[in-house]
N, C-alpha and C. Protein backbone atom coordinates (compact mmCIF):
# COMPACT_ATOMS: atom_id res chain seq x y z
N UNK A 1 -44.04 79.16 93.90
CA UNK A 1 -42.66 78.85 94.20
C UNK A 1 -42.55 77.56 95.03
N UNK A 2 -43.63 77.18 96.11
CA UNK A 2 -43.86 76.14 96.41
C UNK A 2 -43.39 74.52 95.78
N UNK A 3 -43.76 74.84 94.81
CA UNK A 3 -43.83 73.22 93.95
C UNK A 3 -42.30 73.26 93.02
N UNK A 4 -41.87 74.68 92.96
CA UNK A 4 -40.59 74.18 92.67
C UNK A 4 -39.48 73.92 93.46
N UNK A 5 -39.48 74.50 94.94
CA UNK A 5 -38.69 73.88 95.97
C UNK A 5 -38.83 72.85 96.29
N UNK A 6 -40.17 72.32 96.34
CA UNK A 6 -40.46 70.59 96.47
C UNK A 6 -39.66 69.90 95.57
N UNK A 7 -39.94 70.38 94.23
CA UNK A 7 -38.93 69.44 93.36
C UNK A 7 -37.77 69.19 93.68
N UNK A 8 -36.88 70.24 93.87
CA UNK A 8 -34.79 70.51 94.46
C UNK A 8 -35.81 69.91 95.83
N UNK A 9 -36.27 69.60 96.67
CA UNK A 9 -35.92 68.84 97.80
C UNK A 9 -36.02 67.51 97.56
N UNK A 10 -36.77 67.34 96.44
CA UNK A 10 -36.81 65.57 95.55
C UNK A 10 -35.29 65.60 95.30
N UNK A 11 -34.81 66.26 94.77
CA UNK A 11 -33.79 66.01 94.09
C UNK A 11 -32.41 65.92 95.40
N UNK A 12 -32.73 66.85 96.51
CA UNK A 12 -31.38 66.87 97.73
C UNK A 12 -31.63 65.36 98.43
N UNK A 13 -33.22 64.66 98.42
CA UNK A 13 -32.68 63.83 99.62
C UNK A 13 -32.57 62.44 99.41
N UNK A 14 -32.39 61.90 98.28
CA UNK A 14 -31.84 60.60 98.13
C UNK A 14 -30.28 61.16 98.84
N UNK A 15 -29.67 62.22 98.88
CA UNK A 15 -28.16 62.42 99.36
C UNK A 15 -28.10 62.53 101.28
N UNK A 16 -29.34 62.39 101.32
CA UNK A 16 -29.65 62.53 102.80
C UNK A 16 -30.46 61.13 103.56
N UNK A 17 -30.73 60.75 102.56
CA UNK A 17 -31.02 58.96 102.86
C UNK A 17 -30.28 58.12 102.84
N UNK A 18 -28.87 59.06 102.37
CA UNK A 18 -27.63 57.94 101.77
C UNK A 18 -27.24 58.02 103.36
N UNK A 19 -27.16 58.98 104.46
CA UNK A 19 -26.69 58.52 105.84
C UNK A 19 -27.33 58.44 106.68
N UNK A 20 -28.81 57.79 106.48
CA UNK A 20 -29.83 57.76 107.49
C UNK A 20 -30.51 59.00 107.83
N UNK A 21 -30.43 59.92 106.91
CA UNK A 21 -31.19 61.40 107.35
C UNK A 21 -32.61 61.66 106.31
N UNK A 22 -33.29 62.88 106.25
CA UNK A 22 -34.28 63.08 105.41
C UNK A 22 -34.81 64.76 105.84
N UNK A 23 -35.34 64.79 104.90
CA UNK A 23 -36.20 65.62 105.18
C UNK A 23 -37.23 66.27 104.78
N UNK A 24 -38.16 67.41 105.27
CA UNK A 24 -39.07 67.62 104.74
C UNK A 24 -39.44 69.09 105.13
N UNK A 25 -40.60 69.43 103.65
CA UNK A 25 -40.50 71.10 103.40
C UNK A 25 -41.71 71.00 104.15
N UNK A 26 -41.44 72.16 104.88
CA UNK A 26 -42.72 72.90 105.78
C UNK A 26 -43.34 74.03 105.07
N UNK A 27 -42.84 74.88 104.80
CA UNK A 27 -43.05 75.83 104.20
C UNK A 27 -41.82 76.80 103.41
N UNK A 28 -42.89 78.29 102.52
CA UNK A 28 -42.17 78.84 101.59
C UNK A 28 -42.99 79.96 101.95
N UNK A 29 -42.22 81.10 102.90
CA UNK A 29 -42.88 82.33 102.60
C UNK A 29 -41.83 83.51 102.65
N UNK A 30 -41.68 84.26 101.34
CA UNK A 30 -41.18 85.20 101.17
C UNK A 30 -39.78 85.41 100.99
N UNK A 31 -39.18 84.25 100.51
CA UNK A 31 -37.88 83.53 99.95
C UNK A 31 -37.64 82.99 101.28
N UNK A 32 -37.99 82.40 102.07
CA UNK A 32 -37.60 81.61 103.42
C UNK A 32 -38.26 80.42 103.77
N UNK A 33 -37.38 79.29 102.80
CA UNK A 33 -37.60 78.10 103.35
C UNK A 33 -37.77 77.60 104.65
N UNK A 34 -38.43 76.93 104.88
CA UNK A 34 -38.59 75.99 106.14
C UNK A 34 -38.86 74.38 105.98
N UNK A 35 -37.96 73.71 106.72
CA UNK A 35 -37.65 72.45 106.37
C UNK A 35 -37.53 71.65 107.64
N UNK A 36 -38.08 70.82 108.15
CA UNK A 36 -37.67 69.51 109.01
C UNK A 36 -36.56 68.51 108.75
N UNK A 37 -35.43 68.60 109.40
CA UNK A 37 -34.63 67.41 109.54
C UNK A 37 -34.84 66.49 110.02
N UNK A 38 -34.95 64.82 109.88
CA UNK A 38 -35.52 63.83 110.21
C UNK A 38 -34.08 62.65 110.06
N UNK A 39 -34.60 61.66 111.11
CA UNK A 39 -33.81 60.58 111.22
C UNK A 39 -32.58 60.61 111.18
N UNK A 40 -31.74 60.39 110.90
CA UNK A 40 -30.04 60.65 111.94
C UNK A 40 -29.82 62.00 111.73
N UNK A 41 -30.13 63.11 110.23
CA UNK A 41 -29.95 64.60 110.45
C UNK A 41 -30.56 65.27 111.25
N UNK A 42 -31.37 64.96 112.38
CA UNK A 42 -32.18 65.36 113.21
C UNK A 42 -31.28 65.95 114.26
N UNK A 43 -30.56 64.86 114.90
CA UNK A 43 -29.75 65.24 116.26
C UNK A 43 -28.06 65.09 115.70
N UNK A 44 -27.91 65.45 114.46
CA UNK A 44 -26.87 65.54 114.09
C UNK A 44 -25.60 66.62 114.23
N UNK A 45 -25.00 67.06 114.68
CA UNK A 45 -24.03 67.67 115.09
C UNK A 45 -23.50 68.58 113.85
N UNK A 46 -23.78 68.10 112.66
CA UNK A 46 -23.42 68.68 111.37
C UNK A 46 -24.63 69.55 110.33
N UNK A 47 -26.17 68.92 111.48
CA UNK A 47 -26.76 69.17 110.46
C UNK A 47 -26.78 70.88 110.20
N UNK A 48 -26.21 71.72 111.07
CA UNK A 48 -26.52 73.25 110.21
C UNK A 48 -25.85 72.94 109.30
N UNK A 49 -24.51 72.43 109.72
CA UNK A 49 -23.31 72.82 107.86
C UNK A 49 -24.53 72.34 106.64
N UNK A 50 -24.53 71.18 106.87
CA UNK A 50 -25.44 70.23 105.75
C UNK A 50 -26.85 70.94 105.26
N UNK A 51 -27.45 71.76 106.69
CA UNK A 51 -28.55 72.68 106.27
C UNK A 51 -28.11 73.54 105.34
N UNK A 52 -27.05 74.80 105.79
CA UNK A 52 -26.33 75.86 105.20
C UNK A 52 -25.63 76.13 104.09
N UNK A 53 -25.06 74.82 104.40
CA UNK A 53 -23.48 74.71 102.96
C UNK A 53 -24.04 73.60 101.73
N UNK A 54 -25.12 73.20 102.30
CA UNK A 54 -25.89 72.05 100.65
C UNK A 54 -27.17 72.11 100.89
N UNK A 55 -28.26 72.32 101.70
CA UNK A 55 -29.51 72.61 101.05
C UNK A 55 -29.74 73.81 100.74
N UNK A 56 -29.38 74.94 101.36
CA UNK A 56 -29.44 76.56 101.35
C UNK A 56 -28.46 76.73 100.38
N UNK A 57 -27.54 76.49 100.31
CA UNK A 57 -26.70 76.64 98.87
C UNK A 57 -27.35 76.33 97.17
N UNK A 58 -27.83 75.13 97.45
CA UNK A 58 -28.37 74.65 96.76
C UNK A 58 -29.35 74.96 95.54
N UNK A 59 -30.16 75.31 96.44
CA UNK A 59 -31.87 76.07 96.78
C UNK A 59 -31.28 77.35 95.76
N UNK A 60 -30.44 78.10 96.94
CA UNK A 60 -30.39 79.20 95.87
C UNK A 60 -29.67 79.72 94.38
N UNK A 61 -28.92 78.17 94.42
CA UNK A 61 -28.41 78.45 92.81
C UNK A 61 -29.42 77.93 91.77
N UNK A 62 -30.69 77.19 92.61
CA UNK A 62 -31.43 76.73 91.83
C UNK A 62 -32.62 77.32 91.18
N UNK A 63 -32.80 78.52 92.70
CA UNK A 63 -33.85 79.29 92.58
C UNK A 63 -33.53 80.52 93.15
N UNK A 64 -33.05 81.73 92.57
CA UNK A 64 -32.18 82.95 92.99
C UNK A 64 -33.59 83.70 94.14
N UNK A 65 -34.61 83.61 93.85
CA UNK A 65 -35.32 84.07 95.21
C UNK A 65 -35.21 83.69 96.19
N UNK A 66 -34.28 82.46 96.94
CA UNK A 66 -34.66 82.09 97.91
C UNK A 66 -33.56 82.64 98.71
N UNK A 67 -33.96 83.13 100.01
CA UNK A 67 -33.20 83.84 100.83
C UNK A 67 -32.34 83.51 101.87
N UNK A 68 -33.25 82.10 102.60
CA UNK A 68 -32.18 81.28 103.43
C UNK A 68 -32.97 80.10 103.52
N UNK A 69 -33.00 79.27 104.11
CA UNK A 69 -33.86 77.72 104.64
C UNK A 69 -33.22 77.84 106.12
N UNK A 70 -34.11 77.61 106.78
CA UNK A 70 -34.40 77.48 108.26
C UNK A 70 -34.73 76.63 108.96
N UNK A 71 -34.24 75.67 109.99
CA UNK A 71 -34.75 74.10 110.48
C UNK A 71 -35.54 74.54 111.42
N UNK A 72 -36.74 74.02 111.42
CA UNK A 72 -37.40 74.01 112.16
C UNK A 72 -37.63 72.83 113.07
């Protein structure tokens, strides 16, 4: 399941480079993403929505196992 969340995170963060943000997958265990926010989504004030409401949204219409994504 690994290598297909990598892919949908290829695919979320050109939309997260578009405002100085990025990020990156830590891990995948047991439908629970884990992800690093980087560069302006880091100390961003929005980044849960942006975590919650478009990568965790995302994720799971893409891949119905996944349970939540979590910033680490």
């Amino acid at each position: 399941m690994i290598d297909e969340v990598k892919k949908i995170i290829d695919e979320i963060r050109p939309n997260l480079q578009a405002d100085g943000g990025g990020i990156e997958l830590i891990d995948v265990a047991d439908g629970v993403v884990k992800v690093k926010l980087t560069g302006a989504c880091a100390g961003c004030p929005m980044s849960q929505m942006t975590l919650k409401m478009g990568v965790e949204r995302y994720l799971k219409t893409k891949l119905p196992g996944i349970k939540r994504v979590d910033a680490i």
